[in-house]
C-alpha atoms as a PDB file:
ATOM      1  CA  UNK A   1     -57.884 -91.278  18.410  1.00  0.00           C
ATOM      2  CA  UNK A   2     -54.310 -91.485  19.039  1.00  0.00           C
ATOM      3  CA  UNK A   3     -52.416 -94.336  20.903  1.00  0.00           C
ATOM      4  CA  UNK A   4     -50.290 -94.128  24.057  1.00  0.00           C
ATOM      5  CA  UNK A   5     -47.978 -94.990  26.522  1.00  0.00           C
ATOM      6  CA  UNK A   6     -49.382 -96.050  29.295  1.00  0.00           C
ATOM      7  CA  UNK A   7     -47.253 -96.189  32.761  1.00  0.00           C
ATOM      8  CA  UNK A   8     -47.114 -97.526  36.045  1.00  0.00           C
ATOM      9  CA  UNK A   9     -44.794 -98.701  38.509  1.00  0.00           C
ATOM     10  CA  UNK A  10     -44.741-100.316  41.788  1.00  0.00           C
ATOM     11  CA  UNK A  11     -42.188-102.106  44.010  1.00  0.00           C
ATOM     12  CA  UNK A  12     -39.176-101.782  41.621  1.00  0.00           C
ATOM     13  CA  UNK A  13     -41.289-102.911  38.508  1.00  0.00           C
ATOM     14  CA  UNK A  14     -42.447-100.332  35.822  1.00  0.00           C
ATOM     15  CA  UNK A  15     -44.964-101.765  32.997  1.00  0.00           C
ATOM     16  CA  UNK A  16     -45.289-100.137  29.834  1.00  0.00           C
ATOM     17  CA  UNK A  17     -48.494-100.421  28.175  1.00  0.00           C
ATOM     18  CA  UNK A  18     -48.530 -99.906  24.082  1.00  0.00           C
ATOM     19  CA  UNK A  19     -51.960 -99.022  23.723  1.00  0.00           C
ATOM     20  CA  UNK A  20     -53.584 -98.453  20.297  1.00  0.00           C
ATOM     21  CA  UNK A  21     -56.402-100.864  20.802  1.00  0.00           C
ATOM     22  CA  UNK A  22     -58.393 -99.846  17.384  1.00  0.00           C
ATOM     23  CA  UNK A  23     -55.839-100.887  15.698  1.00  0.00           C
ATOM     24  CA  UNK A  24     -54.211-103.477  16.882  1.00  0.00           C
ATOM     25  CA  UNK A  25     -52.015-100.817  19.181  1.00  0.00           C
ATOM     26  CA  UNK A  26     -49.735 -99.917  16.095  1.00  0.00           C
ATOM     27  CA  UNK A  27     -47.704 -97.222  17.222  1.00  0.00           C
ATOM     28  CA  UNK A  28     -48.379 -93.943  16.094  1.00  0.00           C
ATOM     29  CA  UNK A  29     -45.608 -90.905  15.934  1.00  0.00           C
ATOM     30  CA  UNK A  30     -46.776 -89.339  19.245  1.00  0.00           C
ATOM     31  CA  UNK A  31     -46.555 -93.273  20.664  1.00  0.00           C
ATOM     32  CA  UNK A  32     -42.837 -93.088  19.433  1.00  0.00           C
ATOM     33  CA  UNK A  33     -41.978 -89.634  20.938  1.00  0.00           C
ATOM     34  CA  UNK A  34     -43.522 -91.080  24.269  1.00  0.00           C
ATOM     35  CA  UNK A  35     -41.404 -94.416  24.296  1.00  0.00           C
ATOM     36  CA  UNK A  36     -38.529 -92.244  23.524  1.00  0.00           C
ATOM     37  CA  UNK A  37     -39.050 -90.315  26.403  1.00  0.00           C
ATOM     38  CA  UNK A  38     -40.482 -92.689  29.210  1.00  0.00           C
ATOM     39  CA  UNK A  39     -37.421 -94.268  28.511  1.00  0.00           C
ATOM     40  CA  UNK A  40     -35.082 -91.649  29.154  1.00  0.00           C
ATOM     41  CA  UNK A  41     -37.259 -91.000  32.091  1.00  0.00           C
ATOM     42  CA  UNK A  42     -36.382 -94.612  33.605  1.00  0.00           C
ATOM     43  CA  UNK A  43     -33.111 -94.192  32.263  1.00  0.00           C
ATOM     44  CA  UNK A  44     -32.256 -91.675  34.865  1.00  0.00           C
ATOM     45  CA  UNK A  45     -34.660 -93.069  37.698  1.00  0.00           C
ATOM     46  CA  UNK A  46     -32.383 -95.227  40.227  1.00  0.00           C
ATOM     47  CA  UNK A  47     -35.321 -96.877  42.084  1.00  0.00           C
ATOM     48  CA  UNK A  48     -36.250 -99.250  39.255  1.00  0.00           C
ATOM     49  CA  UNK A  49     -34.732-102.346  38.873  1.00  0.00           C
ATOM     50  CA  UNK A  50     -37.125-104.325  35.723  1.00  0.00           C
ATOM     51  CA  UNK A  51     -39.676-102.463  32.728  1.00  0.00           C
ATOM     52  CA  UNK A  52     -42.203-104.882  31.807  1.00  0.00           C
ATOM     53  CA  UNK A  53     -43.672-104.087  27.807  1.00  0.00           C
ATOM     54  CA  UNK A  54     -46.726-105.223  26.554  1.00  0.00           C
ATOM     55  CA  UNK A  55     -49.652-104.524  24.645  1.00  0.00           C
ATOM     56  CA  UNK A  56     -53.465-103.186  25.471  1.00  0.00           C
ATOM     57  CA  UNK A  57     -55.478-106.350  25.671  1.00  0.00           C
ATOM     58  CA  UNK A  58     -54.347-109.728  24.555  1.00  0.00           C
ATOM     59  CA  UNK A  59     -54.562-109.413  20.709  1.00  0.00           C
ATOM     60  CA  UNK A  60     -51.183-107.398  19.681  1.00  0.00           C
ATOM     61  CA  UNK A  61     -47.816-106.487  21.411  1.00  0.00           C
ATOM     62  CA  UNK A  62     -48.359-104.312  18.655  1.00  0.00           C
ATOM     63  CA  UNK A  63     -49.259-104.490  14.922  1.00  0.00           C
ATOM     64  CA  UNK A  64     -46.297-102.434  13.508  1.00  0.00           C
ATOM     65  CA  UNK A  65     -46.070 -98.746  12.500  1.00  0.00           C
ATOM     66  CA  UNK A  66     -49.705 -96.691  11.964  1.00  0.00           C
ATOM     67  CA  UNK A  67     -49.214 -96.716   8.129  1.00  0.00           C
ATOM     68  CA  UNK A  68     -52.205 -94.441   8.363  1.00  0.00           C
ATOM     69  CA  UNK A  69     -50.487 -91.834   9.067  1.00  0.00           C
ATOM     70  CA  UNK A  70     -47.617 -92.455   7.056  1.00  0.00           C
ATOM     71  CA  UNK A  71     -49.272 -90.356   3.704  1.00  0.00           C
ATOM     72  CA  UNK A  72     -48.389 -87.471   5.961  1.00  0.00           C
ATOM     73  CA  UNK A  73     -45.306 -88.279   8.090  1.00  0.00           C
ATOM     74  CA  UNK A  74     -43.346 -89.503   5.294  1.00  0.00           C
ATOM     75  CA  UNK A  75     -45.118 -87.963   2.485  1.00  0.00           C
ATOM     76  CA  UNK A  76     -40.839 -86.193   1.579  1.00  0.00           C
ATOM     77  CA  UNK A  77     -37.754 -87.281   2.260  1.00  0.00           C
ATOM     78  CA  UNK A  78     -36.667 -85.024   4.678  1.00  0.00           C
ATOM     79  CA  UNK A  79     -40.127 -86.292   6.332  1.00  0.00           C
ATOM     80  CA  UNK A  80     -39.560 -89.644   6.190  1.00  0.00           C
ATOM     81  CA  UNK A  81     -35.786 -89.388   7.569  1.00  0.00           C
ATOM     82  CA  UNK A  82     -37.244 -87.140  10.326  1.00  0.00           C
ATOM     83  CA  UNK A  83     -40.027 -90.019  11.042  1.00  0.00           C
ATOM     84  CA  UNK A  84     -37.752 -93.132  11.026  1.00  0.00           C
ATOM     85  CA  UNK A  85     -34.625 -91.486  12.412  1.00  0.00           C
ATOM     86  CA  UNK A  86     -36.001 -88.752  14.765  1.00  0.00           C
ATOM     87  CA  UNK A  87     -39.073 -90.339  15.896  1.00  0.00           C
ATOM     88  CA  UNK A  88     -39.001 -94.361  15.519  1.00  0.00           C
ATOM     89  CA  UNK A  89     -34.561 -95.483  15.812  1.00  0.00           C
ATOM     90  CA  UNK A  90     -34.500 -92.610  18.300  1.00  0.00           C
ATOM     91  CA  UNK A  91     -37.116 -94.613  20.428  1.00  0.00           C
ATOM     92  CA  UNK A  92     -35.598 -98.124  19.905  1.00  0.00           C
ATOM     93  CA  UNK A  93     -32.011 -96.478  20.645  1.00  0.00           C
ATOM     94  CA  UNK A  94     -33.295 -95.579  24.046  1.00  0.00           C
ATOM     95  CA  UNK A  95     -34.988 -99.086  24.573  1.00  0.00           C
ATOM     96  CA  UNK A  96     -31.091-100.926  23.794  1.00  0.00           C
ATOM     97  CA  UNK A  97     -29.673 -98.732  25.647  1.00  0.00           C
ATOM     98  CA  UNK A  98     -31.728 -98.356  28.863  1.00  0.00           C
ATOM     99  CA  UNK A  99     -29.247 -99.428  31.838  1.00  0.00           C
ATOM    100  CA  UNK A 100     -32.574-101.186  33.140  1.00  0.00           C
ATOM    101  CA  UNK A 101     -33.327-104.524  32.051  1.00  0.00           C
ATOM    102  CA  UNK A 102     -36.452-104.729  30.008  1.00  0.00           C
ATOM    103  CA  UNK A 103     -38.561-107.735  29.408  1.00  0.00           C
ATOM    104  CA  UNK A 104     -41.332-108.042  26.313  1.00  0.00           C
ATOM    105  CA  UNK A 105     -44.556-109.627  26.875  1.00  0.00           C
ATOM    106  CA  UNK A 106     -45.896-110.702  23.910  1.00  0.00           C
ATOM    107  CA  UNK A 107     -49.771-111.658  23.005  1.00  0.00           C
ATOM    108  CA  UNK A 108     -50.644-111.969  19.339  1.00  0.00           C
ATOM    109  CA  UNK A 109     -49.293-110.205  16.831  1.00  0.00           C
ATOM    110  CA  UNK A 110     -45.674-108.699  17.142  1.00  0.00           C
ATOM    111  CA  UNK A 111     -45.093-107.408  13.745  1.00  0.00           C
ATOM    112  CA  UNK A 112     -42.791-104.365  12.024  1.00  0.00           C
ATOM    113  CA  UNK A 113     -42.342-101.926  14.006  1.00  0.00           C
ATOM    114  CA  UNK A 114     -43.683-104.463  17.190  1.00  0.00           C
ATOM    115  CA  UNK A 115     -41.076-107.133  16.380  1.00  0.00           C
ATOM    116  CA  UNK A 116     -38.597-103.715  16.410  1.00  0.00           C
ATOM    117  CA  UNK A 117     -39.594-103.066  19.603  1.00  0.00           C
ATOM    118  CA  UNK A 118     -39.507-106.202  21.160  1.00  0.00           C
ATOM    119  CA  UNK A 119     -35.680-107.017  19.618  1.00  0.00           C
ATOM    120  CA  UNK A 120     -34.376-104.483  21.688  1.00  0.00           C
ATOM    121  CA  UNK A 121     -35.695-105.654  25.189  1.00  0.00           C
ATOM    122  CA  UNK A 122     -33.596-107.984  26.873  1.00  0.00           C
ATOM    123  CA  UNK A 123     -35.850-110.889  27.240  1.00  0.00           C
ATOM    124  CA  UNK A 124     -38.582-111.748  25.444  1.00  0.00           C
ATOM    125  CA  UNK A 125     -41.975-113.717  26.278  1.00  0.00           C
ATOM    126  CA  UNK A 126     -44.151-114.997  24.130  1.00  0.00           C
ATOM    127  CA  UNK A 127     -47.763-116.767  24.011  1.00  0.00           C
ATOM    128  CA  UNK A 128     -48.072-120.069  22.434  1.00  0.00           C
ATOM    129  CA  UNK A 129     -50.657-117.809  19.535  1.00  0.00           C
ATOM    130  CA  UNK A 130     -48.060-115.415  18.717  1.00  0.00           C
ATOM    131  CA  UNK A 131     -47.363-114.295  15.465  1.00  0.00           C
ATOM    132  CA  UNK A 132     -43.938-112.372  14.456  1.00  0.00           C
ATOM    133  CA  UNK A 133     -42.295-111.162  11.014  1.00  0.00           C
ATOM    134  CA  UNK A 134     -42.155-107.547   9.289  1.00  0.00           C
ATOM    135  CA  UNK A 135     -43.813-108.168   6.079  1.00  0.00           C
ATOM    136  CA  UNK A 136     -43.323-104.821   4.533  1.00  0.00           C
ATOM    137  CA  UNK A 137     -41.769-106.096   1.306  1.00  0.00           C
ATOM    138  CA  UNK A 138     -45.459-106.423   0.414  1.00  0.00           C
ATOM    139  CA  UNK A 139     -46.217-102.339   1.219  1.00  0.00           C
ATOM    140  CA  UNK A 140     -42.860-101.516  -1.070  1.00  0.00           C
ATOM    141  CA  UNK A 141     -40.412 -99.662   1.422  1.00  0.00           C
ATOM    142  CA  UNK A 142     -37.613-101.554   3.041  1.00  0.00           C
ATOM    143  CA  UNK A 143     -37.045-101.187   6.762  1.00  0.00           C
ATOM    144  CA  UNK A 144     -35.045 -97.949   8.235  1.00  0.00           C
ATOM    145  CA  UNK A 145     -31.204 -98.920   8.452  1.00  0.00           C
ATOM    146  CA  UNK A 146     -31.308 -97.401  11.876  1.00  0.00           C
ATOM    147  CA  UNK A 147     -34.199 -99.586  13.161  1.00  0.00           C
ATOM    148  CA  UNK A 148     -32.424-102.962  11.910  1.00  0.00           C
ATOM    149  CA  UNK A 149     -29.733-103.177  14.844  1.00  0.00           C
ATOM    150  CA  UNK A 150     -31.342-104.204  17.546  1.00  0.00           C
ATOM    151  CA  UNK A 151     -32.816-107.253  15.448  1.00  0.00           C
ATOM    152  CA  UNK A 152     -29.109-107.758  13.891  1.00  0.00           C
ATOM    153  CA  UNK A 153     -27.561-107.954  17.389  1.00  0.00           C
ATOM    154  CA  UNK A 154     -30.385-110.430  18.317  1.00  0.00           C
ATOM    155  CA  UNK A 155     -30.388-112.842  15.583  1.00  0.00           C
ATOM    156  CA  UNK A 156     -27.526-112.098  13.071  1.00  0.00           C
ATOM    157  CA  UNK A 157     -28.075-111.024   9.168  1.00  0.00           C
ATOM    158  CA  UNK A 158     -29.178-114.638   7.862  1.00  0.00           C
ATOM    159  CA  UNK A 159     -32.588-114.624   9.709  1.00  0.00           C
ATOM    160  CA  UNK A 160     -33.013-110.760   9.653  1.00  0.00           C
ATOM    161  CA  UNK A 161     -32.413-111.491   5.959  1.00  0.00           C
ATOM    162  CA  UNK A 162     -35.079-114.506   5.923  1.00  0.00           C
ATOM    163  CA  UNK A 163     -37.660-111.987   7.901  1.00  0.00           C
ATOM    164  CA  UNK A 164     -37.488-109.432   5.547  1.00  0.00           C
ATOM    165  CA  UNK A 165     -37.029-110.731   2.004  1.00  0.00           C
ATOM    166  CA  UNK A 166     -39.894-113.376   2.305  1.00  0.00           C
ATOM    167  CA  UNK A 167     -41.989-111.550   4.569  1.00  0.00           C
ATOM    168  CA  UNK A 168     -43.194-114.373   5.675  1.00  0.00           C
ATOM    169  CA  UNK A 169     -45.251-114.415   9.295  1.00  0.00           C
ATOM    170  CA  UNK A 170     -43.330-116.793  11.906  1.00  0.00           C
ATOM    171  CA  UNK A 171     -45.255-118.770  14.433  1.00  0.00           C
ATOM    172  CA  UNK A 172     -44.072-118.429  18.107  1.00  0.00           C
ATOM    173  CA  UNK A 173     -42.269-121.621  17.668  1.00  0.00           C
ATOM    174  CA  UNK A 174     -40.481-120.810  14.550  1.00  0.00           C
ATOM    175  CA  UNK A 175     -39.508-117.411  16.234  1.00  0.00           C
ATOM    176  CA  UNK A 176     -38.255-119.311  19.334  1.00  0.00           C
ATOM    177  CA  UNK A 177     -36.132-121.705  17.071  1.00  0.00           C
ATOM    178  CA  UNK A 178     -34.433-118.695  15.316  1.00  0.00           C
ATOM    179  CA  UNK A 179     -33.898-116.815  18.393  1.00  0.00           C
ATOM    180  CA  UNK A 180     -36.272-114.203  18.812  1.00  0.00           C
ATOM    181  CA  UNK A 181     -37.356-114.779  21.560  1.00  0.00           C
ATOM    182  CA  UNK A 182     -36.616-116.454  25.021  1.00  0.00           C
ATOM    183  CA  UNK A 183     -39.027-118.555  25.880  1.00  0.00           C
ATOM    184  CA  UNK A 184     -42.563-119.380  25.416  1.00  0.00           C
ATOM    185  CA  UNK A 185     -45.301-120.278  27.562  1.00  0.00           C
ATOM    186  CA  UNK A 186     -49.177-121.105  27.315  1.00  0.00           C
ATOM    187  CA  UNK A 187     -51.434-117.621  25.979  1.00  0.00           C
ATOM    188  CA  UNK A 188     -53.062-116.919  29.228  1.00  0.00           C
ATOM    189  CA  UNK A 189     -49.617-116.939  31.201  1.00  0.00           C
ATOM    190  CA  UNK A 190     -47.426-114.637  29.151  1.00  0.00           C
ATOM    191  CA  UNK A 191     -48.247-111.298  31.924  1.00  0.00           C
ATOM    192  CA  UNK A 192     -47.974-114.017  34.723  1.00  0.00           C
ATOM    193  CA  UNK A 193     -44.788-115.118  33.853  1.00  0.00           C
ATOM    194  CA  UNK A 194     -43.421-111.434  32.791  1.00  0.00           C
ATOM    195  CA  UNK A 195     -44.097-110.189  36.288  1.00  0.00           C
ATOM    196  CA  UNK A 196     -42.307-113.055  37.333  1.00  0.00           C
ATOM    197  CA  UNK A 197     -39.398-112.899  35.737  1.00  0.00           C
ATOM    198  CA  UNK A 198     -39.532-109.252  36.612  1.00  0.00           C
ATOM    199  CA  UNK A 199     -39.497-110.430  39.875  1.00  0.00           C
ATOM    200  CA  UNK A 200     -36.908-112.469  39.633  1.00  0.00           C
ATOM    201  CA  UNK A 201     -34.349-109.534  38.452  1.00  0.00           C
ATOM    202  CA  UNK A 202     -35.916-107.301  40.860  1.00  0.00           C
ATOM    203  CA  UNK A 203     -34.796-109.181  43.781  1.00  0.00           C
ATOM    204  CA  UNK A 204     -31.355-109.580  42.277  1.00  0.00           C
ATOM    205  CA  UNK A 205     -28.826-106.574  43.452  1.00  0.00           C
ATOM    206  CA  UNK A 206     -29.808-103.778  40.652  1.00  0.00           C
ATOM    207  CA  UNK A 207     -26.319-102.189  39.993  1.00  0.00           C
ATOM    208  CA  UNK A 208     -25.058-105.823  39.293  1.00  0.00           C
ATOM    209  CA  UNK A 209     -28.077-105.810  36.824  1.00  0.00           C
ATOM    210  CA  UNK A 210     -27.028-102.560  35.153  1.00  0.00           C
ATOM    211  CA  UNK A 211     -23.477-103.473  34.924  1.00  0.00           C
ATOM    212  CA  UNK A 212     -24.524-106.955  33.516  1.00  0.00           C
ATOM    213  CA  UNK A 213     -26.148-105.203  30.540  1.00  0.00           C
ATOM    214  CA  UNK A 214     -23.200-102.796  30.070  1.00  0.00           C
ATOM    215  CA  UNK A 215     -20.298-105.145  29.713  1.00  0.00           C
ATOM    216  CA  UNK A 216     -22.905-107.319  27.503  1.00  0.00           C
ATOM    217  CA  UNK A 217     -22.914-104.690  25.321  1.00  0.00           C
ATOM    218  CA  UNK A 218     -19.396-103.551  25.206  1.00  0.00           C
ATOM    219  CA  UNK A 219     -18.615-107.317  24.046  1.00  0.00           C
ATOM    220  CA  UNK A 220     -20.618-106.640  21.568  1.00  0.00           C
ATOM    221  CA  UNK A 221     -18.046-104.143  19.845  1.00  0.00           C
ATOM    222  CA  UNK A 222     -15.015-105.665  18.224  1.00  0.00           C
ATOM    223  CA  UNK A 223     -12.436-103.981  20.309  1.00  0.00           C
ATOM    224  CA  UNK A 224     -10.443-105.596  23.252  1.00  0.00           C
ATOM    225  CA  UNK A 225     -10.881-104.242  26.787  1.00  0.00           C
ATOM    226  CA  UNK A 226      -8.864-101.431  28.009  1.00  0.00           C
ATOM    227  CA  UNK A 227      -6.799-101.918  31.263  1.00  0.00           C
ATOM    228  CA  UNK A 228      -9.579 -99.001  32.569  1.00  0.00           C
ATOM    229  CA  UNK A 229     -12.260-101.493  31.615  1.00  0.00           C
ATOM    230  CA  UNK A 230     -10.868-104.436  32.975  1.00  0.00           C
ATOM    231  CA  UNK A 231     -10.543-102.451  36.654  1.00  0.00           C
ATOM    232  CA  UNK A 232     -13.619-101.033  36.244  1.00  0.00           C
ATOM    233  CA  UNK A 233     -15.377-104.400  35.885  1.00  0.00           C
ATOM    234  CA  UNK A 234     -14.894-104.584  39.401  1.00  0.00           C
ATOM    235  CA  UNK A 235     -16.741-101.691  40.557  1.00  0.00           C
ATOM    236  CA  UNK A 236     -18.616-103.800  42.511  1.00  0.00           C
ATOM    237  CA  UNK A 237     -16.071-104.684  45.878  1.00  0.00           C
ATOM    238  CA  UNK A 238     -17.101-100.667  46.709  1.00  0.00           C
ATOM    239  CA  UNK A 239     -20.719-101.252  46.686  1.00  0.00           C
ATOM    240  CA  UNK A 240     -22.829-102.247  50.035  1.00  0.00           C
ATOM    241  CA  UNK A 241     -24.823-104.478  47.497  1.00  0.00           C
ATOM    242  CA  UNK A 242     -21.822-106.574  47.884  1.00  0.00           C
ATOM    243  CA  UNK A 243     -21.331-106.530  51.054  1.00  0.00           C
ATOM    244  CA  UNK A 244     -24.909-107.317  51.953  1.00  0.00           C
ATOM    245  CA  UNK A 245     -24.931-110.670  49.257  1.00  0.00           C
ATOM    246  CA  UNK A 246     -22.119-111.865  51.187  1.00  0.00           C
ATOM    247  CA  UNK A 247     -23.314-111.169  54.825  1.00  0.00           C
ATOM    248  CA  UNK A 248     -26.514-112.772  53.428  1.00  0.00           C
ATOM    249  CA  UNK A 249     -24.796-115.434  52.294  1.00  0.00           C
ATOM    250  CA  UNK A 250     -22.883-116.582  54.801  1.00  0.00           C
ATOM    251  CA  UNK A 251     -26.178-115.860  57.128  1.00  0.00           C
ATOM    252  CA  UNK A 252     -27.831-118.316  55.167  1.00  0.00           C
ATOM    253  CA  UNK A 253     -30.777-115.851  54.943  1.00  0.00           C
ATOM    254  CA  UNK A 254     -31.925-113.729  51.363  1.00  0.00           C
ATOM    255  CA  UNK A 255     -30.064-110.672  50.669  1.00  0.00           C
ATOM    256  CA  UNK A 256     -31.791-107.164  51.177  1.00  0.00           C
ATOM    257  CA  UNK A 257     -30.188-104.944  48.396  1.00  0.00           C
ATOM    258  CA  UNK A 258     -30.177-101.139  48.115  1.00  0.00           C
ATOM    259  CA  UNK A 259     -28.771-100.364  44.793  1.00  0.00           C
ATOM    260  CA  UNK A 260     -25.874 -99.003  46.551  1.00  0.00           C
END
């Protein structure tokens, strides 16, 4: 049986289930093609304001790739570069750059293509039990140049280095201490704390959100700010979002934003 995407959404908040429960929900090439495009779906939807990600059940954000199939998917390599380029970096590319915040919630294992995933969210949650690396120096094939950046912007090339030439499996501790992730709390309060952190940016004005993540990113780039830039960082005095957090303010009472 194939894996999927599972969505839902309610009150600002959509959650994004990987589900591949046989094994581990390792994500298949139809799982990929679905990320890619729930994402571009809630790319272009303006009445979200948080994505929640997590795995089926409470053993695996998700195990990797389905090396299963890879005999077949990446059996040339005009295959392979249509897998890991088409398929898998065009997924994570839409993850990075979705103008939504995204937040991982992470039970168990988190590993190769799962620890991928994960790097490109914004924040990440873990259990206390979870496990992270990508050990597939021990498969012989490196990892896709195109599915390294969001784990390069994250932690830098000395502990993407560490991941991938020992291979080694990181506790949630060790993966907190070499910042892959943002925080961690106890197993059985990962989704709790997800939705609540969800909740948290949710009730925050959404556009300032969106722009939050977009001049994070253009930071990112080694090239000053135009004088465009610099006027458009202040988008925001034309917005009734900022209106409202002032009037609310001043009111002494909690701001009711639009996304306008």
């Amino acid at each position: 049986m194939k894996g999927r995407i599972v969505f839902s959404s309610g009150d600002g908040v959509a959650t994004l289930v990987l589900s591949n429960p046989g094994k581990l929900n390792a994500i298949d090439s139809a799982m990929w093609i679905a990320l890619h495009e729930t994402f571009e779906g809630i790319a272009a939807d303006d009445g979200l304001r948080c994505v929640i990600l997590r795995g089926d059940g409470d053993k695996a954000f998700a195990a990797g790739g389905d090396i299963e199939e890879f005999l077949t998917v990446r059996a040339t390599v005009d295959d392979a570069l249509h897998y890991h380029d088409g398929l898998v970096a065009a997924a994570l590319d839409a993850i990075r750059a979705c103008p939504v915040p995204t937040v991982a919630a992470i039970q168990g294992a988190c590993v190769g293509g799962g620890l991928e995933i994960a790097g490109c969210c914004d924040l990440r949650i873990a259990g206390e039990s979870a496990r992270f690396g990508a050990p597939i120096n021990r498969l012989g094939f490196s990892m896709y140049p195109g599915e390294m950046a969001g784990l390069l912007d994250l932690v830098g090339p000395a502990v993407l280095l560490e991941i991938l030439l020992e291979g080694r499996i990181l506790t949630a501790r060790e993966a907190l201490q070499k910042g892959l992730l943002t925080r961690i709390v106890d197993d059985e309060k990962v989704i709790d704390e997800a939705q609540a952190s969800a909740a948290r940016i949710a009730a925050g004005a959404p556009l300032v959100a969106r722009w939050h993540k977009q001049w994070v990113h253009r930071l990112m780039r080694d090239k000053p700010l135009g004088a465009d830039e610099k006027r458009a960082a202040f988008a925001f005095l034309d917005t009734a979002d900022y209106r409202e957090g002032l009037e609310a303010f001043f009111a002494k009472r909690p701001p009711r934003f639009t996304g306008r």
